[in-house]
Protein backbone atom coordinates (compact mmCIF):
# COMPACT_ATOMS: atom_id res chain seq x y z
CA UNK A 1 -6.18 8.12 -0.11
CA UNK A 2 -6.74 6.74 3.56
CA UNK A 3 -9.50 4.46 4.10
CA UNK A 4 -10.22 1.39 6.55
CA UNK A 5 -11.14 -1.03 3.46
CA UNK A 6 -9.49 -0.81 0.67
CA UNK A 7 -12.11 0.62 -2.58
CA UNK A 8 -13.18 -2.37 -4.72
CA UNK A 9 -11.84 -2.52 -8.17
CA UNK A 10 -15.36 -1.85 -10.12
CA UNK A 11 -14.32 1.83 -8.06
CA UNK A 12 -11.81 2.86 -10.99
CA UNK A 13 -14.55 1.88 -13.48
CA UNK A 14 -17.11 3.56 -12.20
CA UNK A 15 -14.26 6.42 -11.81
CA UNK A 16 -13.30 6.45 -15.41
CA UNK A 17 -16.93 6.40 -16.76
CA UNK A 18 -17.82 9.48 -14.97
CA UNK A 19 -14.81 11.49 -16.26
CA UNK A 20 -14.77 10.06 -19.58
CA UNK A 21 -16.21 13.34 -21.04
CA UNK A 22 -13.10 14.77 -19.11
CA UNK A 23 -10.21 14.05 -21.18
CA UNK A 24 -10.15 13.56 -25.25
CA UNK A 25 -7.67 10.54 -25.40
CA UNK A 26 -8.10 7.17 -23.74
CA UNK A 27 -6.80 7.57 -20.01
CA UNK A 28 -6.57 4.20 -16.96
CA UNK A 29 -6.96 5.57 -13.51
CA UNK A 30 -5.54 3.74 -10.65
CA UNK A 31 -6.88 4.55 -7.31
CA UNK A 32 -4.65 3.08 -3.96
CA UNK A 33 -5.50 3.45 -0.74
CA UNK A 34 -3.33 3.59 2.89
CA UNK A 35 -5.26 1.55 5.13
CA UNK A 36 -5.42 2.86 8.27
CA UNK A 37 -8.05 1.40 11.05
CA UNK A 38 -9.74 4.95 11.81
CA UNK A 39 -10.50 5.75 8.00
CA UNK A 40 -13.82 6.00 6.27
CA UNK A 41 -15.28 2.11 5.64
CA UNK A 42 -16.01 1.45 1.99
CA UNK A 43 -18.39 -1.14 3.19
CA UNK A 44 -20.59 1.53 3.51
CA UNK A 45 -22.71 2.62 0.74
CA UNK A 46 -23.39 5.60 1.58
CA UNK A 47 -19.62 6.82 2.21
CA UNK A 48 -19.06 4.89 -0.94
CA UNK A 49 -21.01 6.93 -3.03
CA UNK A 50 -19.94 10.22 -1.24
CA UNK A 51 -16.04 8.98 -1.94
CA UNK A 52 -17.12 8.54 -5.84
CA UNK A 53 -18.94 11.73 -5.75
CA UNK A 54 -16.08 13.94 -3.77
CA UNK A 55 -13.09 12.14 -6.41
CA UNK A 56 -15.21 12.68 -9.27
CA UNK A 57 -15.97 16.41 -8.66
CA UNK A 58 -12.04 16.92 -7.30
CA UNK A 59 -10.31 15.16 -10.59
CA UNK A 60 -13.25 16.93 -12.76
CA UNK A 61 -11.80 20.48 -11.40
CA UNK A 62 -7.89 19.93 -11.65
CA UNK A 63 -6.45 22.44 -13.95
CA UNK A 64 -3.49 21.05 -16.83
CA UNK A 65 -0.70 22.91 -17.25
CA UNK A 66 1.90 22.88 -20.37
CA UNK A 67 5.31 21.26 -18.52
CA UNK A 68 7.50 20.73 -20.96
CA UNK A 69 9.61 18.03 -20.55
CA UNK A 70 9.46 16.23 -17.15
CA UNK A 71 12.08 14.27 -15.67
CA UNK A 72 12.25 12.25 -12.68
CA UNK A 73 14.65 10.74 -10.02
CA UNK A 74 14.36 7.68 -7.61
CA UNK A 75 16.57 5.97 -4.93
CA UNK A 76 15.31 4.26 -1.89
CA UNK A 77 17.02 3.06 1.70
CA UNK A 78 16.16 0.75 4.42
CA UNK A 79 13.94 2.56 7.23
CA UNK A 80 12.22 0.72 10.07
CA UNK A 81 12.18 3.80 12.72
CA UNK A 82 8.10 3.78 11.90
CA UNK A 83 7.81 -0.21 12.04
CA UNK A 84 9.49 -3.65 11.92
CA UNK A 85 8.52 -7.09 12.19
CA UNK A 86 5.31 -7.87 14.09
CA UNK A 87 6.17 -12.02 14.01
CA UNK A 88 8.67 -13.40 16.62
CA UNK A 89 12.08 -14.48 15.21
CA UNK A 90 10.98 -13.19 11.35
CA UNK A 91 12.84 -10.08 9.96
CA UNK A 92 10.59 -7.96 7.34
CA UNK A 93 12.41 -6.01 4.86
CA UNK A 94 11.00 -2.40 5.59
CA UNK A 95 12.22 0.67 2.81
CA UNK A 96 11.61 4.00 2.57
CA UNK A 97 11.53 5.35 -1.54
CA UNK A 98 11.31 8.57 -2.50
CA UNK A 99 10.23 9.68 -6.41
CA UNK A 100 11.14 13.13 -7.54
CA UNK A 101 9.55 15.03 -10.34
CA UNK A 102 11.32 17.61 -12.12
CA UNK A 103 10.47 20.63 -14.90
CA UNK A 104 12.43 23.01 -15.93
CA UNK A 105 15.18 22.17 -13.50
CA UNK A 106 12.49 22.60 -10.79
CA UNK A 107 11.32 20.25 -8.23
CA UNK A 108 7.24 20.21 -8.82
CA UNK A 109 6.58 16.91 -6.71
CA UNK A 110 7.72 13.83 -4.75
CA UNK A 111 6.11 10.89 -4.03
CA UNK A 112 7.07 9.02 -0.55
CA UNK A 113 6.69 4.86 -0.54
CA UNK A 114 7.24 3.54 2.71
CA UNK A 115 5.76 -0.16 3.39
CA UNK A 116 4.69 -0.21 7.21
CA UNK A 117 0.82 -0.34 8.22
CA UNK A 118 -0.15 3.13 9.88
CA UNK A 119 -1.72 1.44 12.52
CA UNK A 120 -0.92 3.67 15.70
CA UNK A 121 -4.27 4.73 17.21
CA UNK A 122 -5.95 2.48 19.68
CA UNK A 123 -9.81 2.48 19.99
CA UNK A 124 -10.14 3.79 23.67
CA UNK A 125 -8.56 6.80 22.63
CA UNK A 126 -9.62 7.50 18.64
CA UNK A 127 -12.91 9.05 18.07
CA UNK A 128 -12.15 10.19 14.30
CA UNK A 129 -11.53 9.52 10.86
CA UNK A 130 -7.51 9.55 10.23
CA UNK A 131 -5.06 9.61 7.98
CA UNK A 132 -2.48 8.75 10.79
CA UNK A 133 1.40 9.94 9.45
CA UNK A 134 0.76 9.47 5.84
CA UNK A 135 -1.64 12.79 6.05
CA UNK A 136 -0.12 14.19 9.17
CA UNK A 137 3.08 14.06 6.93
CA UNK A 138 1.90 15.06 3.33
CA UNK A 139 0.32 18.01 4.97
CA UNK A 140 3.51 18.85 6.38
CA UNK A 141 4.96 18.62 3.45
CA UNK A 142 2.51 20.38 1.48
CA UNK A 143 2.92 23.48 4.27
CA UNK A 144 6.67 23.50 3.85
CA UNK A 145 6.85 23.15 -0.03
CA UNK A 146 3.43 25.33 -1.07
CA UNK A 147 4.69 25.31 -4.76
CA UNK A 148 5.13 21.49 -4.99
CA UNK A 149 2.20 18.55 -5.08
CA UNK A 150 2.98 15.30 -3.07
CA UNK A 151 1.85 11.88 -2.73
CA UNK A 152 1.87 8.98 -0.25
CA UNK A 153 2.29 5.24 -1.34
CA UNK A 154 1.79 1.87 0.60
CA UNK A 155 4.23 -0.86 -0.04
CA UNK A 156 3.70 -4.57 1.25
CA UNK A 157 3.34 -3.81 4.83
CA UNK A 158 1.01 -6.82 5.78
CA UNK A 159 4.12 -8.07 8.49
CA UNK A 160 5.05 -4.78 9.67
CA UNK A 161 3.76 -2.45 12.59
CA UNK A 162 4.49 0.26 14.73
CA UNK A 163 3.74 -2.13 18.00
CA UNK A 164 7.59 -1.82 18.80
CA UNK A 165 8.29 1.83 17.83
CA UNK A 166 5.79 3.63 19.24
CA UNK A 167 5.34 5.03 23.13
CA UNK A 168 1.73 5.98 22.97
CA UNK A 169 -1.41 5.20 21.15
CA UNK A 170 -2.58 8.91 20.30
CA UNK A 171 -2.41 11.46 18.14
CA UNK A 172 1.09 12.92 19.73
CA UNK A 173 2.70 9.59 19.42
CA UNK A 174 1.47 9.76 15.15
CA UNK A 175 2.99 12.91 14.75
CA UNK A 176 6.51 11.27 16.89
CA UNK A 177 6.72 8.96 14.26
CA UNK A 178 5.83 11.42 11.52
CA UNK A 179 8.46 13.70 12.28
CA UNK A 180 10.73 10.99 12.21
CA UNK A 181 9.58 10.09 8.86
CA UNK A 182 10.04 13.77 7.48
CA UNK A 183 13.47 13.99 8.92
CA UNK A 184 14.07 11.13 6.73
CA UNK A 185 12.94 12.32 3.72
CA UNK A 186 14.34 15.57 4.10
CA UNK A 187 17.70 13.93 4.84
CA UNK A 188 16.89 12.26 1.46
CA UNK A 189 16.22 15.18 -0.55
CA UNK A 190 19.81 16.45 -0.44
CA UNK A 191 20.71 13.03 -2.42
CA UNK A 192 21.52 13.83 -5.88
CA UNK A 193 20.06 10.80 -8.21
CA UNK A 194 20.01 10.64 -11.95
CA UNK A 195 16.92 12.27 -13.48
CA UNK A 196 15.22 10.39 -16.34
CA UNK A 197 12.73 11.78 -19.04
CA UNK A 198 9.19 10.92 -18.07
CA UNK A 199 7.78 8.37 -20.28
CA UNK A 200 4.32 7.25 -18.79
CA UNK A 201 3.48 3.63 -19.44
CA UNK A 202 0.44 1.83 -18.25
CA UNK A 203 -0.49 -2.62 -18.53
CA UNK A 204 -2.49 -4.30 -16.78
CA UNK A 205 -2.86 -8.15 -15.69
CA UNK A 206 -5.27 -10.68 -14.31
CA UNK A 207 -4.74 -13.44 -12.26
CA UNK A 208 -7.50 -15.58 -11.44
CA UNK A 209 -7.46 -17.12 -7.99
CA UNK A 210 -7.52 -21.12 -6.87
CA UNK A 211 -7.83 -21.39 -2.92
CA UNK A 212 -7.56 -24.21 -0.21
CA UNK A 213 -7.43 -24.58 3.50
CA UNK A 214 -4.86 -27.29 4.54
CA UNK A 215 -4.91 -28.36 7.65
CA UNK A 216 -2.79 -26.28 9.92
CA UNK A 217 -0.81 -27.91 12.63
CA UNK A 218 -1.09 -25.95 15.84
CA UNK A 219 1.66 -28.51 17.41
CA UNK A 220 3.82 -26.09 15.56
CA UNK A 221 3.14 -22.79 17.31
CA UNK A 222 6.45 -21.76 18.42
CA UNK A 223 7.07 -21.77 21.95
CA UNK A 224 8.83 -17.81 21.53
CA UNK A 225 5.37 -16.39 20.50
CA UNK A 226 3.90 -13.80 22.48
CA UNK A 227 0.94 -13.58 23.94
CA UNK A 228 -0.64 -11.07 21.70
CA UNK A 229 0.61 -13.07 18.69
CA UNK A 230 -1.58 -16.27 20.40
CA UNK A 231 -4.38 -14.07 21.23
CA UNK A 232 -4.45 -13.11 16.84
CA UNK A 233 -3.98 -16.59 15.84
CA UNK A 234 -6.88 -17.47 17.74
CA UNK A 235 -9.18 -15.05 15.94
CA UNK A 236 -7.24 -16.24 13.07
CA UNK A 237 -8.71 -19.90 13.35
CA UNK A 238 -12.56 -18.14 13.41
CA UNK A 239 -11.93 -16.14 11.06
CA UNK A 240 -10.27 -19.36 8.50
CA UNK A 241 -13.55 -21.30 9.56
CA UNK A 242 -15.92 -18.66 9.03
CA UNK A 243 -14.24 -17.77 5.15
CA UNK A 244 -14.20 -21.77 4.60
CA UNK A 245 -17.99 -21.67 5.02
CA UNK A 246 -18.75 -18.57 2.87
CA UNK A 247 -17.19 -19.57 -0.84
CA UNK A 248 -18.65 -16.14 -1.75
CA UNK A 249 -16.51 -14.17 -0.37
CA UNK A 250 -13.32 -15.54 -1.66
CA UNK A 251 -11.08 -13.62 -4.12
CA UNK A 252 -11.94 -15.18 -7.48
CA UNK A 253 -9.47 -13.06 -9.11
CA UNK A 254 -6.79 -9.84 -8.37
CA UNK A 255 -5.77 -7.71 -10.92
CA UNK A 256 -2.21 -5.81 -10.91
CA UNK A 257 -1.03 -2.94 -13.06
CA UNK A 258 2.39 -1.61 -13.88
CA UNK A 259 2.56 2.46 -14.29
CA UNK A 260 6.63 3.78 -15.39
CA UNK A 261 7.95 6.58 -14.27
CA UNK A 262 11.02 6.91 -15.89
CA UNK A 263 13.19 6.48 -13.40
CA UNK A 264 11.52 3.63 -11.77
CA UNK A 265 8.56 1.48 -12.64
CA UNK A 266 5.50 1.09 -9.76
CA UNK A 267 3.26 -2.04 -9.72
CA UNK A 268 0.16 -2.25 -8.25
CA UNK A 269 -1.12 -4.47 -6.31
CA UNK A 270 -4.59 -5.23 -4.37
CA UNK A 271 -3.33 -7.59 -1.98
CA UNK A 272 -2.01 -7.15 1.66
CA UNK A 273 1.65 -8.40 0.59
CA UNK A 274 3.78 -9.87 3.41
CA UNK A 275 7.14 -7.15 2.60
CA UNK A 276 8.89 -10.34 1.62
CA UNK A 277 7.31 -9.90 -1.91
CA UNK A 278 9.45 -7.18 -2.29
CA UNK A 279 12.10 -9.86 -3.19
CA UNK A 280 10.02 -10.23 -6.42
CA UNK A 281 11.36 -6.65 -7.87
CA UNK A 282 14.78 -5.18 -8.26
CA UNK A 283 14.07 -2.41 -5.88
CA UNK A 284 16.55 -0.08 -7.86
CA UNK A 285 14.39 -0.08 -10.48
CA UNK A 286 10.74 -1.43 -9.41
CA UNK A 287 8.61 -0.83 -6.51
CA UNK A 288 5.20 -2.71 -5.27
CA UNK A 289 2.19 -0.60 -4.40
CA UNK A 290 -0.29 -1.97 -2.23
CA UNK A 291 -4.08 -1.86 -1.61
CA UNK A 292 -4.18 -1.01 -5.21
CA UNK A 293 -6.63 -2.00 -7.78
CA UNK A 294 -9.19 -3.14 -5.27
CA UNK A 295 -8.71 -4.93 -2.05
CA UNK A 296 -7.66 -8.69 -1.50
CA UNK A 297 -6.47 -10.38 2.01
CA UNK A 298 -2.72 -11.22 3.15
CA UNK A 299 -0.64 -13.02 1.20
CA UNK A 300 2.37 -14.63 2.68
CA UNK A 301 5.04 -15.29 0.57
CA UNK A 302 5.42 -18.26 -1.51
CA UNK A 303 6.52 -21.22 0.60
CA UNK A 304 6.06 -19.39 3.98
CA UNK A 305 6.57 -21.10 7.14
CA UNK A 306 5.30 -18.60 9.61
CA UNK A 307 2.26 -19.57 11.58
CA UNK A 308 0.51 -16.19 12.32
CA UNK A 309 -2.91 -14.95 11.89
CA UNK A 310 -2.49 -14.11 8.35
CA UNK A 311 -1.80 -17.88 7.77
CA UNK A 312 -5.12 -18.32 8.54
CA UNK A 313 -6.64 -15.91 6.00
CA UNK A 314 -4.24 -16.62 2.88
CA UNK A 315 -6.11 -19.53 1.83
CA UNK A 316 -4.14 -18.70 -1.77
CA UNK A 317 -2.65 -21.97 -3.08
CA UNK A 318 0.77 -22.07 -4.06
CA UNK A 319 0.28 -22.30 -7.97
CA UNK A 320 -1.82 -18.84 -7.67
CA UNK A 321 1.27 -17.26 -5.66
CA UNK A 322 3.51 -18.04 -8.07
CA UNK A 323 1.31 -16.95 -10.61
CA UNK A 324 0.90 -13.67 -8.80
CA UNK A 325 4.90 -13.33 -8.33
CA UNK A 326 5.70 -14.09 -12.33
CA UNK A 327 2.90 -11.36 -13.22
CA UNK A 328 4.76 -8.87 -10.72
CA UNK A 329 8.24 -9.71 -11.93
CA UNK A 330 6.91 -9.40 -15.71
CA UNK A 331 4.91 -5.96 -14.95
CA UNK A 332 8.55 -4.74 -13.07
CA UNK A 333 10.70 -4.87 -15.96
């Protein structure tokens, strides 16, 4: 699912309640979101309630099919083609995943993690909802492979951008980078991994949240940054002063959830990780979904140095962060 804000977690809930009927065991739906800036706003209530109305109806008319055993297969590589480091002088670990499902000996699905925001379109020249490359490529995908269902998931991508990879800010420069992206994971497909018996497995963990707002020296703005990142830090300081003044809109608590696969295990995530948090997980065997569970602002990682906007709005303290990263590493094994 694309959308500008991310759903809020009373969503699933809501989600679950109406299809309750549905199924005749219990069942935990996890809903994640892209988070692109030309996607439908959540803040809205009336999109809201059209969003719960169109998933309800859509998951209320899928038709189950007897599989058999189902197996699947996972490997991922470094790929920062689509987006790298937005930060002067800081080098974000960007990965491309890809999760195959097999029955029968027969591919049925994949499901594509990549962990850079799909942030191409500028507002001078977008007039429309979009799913930038995440739909331009599933639906590519979905043309190519009729017979097969596919997915798209967000990793920690709140460092990461397409400002130095792109050459446009339309449409034709999203599908560039999207055809660069299914070249990849075509090129990826003809990688034999070891398939493992599908074994679904669902937890779930809260983690209340303690905040602060430190002082932040600005003598410490590195003489390297650009103009563009000065211009964002200086919306960053409004932004710090206007959340320090409204209590009731800080995160009083995140929840994360852990779904195996077989072959690897996916936790979820509501926050706008930095991609350093990837460190948390061994990435043969784990990966972090983002703008999961909910919605809850950047996070830097634990003992982060970098003064950029974000700084501003991860007013997290460091006990909650390592909180967070002990529940992730827990959830990943």
């Amino acid at each position: 699912m694309t959308l500008k804000s991310s759903l809020r977690k009373n969503f699933e809930k809501q989600l679950e309640e109406n299809l309750k009927y549905r199924f005749d065991k219990p069942f935990n739906i996890i809903v994640s979101t892209t988070h692109t800036h030309y996607a439908g706003d959540t803040s809205n209530e009336t999109y809201y309630a059209q969003l719960l109305s169109q998933l309800t109806a859509g998951i209320n008319g899928m038709e189950f099919t007897e599989a058999g055993d189902i197996y699947t297969s996972y490997h991922y590589v470094p790929f920062d083609k689509l987006g790298c480091s937005r930060i002067s002088h800081h080098k974000a670990n960007v990965i491309l995943g890809t999760i195959r499902l097999f029955a029968n000996e027969k591919e049925i699905g994949q499901i594509v993690f990549h962990n850079v925001h799909p942030t191409v379109l500028s507002a001078s020249q977008t007039h429309f909802f979009s799913a930038e490359w995440p739909g331009y490529v599933l639906a590519k995908l979905n043309e190519s492979h009729p017979d097969m269902f596919f997915t798209y998931m967000q990793g920690p991508s709140g460092d990461i951008s397409t400002r130095f990879t792109r050459d446009g800010q339309d449409y034709a420069a999203v599908e560039k980078l999207g055809d660069k992206l299914l070249a990849e994971i075509s090129e990826q497909r003809t990688v034999e991994d070891e398939k493992k018996l599908l074994k679904l497995d669902f937890a779930e963990e809260t983690v209340r949240c303690e905040h602060e707002f430190n002082e932040i020296n600005f003598d410490e703005i590195p003489s390297y940054a650009t103009p563009r990142e000065l211009e964002t830090i200086g919306y960053g300081k409004i932004v710090r002063e206007r959340l320090k003044n409204q209590p009731e809109k800080w995160v009083k608590q995140v929840v994360l959830s852990r779904m195996t696969l077989g072959a690897v295990t996916l936790v979820f995530s509501p926050n706008e990780l930095f991609s350093g948090w990837l460190d948390q997980v061994d990435l043969n065997k784990a990966l972090i979904v983002c703008y999961s569970n909910g919605y809850s602002p950047y996070v830097t990682p634990i003992d982060s140095k970098l003064l950029t906007y974000e700084t501003f709005t991860d007013t997290l303290t460091r006990e909650t962060k390592v909180h967070i990263a002990e529940t992730i590493r827990r959830l990943a094994q």
